[in-house]
N, C-alpha and C. Protein backbone atom coordinates (compact mmCIF):
# COMPACT_ATOMS: atom_id res chain seq x y z
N UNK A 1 0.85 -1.17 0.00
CA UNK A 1 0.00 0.00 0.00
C UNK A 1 0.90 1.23 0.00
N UNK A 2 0.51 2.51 -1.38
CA UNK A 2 1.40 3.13 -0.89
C UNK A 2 1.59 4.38 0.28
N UNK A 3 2.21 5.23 0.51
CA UNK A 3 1.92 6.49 1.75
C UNK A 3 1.17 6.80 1.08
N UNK A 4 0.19 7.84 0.27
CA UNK A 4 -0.35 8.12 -0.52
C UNK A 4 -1.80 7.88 0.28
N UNK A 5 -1.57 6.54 -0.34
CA UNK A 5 -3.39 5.73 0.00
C UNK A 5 -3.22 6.10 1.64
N UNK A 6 -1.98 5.33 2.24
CA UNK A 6 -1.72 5.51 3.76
C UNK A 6 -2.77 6.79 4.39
N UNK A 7 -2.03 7.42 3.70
CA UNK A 7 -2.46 9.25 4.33
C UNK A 7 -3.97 9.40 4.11
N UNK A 8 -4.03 8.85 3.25
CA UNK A 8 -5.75 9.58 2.77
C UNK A 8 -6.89 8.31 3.90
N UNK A 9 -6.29 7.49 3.97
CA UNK A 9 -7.00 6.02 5.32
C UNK A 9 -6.94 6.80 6.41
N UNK A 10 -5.36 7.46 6.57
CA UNK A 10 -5.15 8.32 8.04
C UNK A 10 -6.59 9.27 8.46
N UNK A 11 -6.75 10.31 6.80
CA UNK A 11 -7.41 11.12 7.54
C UNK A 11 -8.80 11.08 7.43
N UNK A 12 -9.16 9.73 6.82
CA UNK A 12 -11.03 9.14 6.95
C UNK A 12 -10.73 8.44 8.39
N UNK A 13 -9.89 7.94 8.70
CA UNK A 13 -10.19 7.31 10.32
C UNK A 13 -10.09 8.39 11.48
N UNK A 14 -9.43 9.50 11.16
CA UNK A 14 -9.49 10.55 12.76
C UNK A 14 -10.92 10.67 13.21
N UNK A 15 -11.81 10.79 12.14
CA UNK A 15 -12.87 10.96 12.65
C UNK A 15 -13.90 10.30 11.48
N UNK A 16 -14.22 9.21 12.18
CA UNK A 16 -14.75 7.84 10.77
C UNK A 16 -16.80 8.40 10.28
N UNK A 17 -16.94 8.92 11.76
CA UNK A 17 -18.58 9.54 11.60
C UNK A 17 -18.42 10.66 10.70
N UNK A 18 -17.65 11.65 10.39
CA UNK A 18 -17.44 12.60 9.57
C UNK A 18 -17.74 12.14 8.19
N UNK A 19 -18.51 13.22 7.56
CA UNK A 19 -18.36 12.98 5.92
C UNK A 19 -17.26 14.10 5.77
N UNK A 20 -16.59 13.97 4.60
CA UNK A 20 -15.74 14.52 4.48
C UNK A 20 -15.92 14.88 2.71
N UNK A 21 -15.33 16.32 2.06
CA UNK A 21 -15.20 16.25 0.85
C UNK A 21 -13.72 15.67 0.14
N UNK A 22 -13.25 15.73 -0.66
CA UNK A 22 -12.22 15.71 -1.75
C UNK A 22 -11.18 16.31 -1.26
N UNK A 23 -11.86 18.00 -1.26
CA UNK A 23 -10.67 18.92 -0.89
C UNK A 23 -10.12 18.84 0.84
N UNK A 24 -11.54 18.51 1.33
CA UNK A 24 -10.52 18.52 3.01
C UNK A 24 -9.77 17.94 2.87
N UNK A 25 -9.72 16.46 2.03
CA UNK A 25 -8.86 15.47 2.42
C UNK A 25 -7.73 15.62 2.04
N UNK A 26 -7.90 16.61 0.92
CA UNK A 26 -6.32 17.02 0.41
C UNK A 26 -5.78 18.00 1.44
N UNK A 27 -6.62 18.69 1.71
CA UNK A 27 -5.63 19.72 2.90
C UNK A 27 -5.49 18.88 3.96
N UNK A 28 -5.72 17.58 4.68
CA UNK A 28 -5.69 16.98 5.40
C UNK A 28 -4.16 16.32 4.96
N UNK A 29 -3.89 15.72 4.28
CA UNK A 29 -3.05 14.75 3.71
C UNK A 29 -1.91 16.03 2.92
N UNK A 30 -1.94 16.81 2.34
CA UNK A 30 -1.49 17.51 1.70
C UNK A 30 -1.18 17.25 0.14
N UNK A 31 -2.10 16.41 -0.34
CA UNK A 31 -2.05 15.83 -1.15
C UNK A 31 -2.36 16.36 -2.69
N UNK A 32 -2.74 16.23 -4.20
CA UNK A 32 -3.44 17.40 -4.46
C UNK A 32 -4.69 16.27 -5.06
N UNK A 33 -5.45 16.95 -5.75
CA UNK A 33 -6.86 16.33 -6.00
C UNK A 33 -6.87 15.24 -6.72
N UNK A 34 -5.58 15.18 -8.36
CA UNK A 34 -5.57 14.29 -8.75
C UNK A 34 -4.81 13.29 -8.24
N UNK A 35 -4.21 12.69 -6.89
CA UNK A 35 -3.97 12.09 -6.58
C UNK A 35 -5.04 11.50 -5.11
N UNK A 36 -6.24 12.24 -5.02
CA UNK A 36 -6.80 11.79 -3.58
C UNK A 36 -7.75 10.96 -4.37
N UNK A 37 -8.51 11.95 -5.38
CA UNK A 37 -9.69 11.35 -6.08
C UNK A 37 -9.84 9.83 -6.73
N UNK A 38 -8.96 9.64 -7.63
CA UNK A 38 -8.69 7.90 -7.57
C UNK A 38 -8.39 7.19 -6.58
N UNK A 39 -8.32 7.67 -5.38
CA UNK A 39 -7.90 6.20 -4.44
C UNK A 39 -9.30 6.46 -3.49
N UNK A 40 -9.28 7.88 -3.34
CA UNK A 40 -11.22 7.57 -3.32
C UNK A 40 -12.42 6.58 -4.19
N UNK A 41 -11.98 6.92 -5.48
CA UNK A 41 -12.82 5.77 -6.40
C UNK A 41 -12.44 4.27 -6.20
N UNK A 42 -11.46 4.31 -5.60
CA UNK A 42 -10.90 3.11 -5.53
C UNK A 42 -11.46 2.60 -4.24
N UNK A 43 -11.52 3.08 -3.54
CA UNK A 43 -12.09 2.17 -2.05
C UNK A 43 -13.51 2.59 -2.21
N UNK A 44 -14.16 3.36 -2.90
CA UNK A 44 -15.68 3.10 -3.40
C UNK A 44 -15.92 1.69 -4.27
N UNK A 45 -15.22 1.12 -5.17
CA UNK A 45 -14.91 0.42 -5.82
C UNK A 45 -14.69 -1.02 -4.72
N UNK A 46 -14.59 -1.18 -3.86
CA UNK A 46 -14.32 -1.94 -2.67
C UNK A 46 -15.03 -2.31 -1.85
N UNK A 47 -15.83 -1.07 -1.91
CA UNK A 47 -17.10 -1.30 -1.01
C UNK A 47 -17.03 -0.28 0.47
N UNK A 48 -15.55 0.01 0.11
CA UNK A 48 -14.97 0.49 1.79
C UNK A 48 -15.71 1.96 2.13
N UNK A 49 -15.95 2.41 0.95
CA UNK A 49 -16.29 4.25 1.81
C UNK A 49 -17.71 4.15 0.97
N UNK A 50 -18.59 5.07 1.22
CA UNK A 50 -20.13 5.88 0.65
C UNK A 50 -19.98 7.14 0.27
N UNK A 51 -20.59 7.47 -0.79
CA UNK A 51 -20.43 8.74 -1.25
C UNK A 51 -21.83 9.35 -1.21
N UNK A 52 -21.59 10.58 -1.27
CA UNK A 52 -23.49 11.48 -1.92
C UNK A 52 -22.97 12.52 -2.10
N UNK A 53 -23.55 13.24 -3.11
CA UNK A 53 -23.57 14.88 -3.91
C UNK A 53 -24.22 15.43 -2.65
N UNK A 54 -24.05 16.50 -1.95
CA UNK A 54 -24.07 17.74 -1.31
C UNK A 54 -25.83 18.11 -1.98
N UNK A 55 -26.92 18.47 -1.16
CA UNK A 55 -28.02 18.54 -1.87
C UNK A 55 -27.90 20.35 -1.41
N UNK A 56 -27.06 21.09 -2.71
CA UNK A 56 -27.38 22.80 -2.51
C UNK A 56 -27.01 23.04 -4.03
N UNK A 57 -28.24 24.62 -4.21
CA UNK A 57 -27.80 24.88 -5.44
C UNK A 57 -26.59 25.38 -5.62
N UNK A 58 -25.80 25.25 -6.31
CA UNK A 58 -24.56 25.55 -6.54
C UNK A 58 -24.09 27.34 -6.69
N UNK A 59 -25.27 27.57 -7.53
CA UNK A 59 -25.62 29.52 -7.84
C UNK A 59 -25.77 29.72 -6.46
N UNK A 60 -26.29 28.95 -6.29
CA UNK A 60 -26.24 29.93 -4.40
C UNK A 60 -25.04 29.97 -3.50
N UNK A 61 -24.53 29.32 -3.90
CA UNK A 61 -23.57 29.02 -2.54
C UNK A 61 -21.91 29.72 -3.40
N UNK A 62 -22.40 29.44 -4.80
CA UNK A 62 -21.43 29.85 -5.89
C UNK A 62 -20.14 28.99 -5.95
N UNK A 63 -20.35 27.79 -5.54
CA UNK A 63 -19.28 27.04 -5.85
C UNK A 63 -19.99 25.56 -6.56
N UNK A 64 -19.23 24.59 -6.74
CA UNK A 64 -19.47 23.86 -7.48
C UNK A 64 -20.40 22.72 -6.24
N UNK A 65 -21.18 21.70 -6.62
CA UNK A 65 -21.54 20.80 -5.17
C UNK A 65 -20.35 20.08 -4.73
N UNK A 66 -20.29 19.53 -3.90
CA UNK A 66 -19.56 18.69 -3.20
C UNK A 66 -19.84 17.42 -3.16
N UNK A 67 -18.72 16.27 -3.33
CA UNK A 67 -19.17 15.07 -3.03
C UNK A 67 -18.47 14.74 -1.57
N UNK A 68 -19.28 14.29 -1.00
CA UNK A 68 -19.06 13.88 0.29
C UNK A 68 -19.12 12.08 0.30
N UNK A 69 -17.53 11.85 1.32
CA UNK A 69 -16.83 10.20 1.50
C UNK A 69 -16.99 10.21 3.23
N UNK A 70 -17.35 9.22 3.06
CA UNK A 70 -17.43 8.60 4.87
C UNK A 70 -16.80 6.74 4.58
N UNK A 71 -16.15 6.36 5.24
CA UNK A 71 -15.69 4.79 5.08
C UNK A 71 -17.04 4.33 6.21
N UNK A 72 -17.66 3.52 5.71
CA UNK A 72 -18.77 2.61 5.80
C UNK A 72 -18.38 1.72 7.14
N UNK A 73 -18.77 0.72 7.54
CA UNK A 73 -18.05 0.08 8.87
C UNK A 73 -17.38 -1.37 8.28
N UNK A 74 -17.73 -1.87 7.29
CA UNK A 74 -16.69 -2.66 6.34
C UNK A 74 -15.48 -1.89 6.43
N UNK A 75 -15.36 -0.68 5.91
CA UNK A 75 -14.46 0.26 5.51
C UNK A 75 -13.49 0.64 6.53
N UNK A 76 -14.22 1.40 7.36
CA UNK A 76 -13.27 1.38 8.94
C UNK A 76 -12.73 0.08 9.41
N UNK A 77 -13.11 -1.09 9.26
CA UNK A 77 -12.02 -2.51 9.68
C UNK A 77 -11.38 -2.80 9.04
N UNK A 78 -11.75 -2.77 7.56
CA UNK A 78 -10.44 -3.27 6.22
C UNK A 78 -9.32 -2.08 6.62
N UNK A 79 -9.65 -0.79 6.28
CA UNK A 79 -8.74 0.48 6.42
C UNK A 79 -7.99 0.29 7.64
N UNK A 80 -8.22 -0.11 9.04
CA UNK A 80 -7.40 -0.43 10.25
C UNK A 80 -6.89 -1.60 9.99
N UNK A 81 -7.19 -2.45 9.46
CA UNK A 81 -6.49 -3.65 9.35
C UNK A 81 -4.94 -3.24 8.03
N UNK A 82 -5.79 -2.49 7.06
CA UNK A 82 -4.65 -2.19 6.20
C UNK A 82 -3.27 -1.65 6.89
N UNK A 83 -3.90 -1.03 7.54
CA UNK A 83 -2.66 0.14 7.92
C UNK A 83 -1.24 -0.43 9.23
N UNK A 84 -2.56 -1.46 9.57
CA UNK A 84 -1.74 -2.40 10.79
C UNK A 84 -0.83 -2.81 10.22
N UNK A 85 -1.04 -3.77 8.67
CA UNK A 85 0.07 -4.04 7.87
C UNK A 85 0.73 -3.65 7.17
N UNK A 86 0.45 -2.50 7.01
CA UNK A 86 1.75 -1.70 6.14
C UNK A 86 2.35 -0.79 7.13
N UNK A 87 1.83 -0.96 8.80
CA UNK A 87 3.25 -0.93 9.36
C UNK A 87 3.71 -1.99 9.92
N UNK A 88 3.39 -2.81 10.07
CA UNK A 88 4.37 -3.91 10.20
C UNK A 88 5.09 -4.50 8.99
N UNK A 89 4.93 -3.96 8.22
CA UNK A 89 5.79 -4.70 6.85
C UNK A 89 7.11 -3.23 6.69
N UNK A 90 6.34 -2.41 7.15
CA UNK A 90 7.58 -1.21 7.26
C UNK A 90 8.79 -1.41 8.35
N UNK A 91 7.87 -1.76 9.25
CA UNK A 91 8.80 -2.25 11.24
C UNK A 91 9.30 -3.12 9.90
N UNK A 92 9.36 -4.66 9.92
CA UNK A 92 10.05 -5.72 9.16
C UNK A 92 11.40 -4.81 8.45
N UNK A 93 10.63 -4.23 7.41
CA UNK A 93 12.06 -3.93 6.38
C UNK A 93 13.02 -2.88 7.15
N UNK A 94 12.27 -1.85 7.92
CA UNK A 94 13.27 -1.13 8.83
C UNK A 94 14.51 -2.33 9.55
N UNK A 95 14.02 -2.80 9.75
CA UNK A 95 14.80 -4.21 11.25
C UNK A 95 15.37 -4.95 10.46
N UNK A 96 15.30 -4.87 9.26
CA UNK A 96 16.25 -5.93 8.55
C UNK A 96 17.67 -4.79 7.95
N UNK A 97 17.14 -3.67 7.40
CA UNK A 97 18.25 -2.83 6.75
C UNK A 97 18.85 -2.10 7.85
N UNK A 98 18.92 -1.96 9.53
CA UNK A 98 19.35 -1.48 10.25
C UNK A 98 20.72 -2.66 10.60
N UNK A 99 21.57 -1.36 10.47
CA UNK A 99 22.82 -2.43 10.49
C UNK A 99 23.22 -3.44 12.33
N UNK A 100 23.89 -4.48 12.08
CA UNK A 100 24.24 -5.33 13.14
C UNK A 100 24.48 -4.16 14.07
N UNK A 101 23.74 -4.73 15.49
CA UNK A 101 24.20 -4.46 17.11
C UNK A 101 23.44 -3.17 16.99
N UNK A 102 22.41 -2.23 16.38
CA UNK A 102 22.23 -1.42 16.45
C UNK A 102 20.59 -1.83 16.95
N UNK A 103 19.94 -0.88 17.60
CA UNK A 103 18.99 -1.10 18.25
C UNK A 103 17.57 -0.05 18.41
N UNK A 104 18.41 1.44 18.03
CA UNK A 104 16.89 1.83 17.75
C UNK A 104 17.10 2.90 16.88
């Protein structure tokens, strides 16, 4: 999994009841849009998060609608389970490339 996906799991789990748009998540992650938005489609694609269009006219508010992501409760256990293992596969390769007698 890469940091990428990592970051964007990070910041749907701080607060999993939250819907969240696109752009928070990029200012969350620091990420930019074309890199949040496919790995959003991608764990929609999974089953892991829910989406819905923002119900406002757009002339009114003068911006475009919003799609709003929440990870589902499938979503919140796969996403914690993911992340468990891609740090322990990180711990692993750290502990192997740390040279002899060295310890932290």
């Amino acid at each position: 999994m890469t940091q990428t996906t990592q970051a964007v799991l990070r910041a749907m789990l701080d607060d999993p009841a939250k819907d969240l748009y696109g752009l928070e998540i990029c200012a969350a992650t620091g990420l930019p849009s074309g890199t949040v938005h496919p790995i959003l489609a991608r764990f929609e694609a999974l089953g892991w998060l829910d989406s819905s269009w923002e119900q406002v006219d757009p002339r009114e508010r003068g911006r475009p609608r919003r799609r709003y992501y929440r990870l589902n409760t499938n979503g919140i256990s796969q996403a914690r389970d993911a992340l468990a293992r891609a740090y322990e596969t990180r711990t692993r390769i750290v502990t192997r490339l740390r040279p002899a007698g060295e310890t932290s």
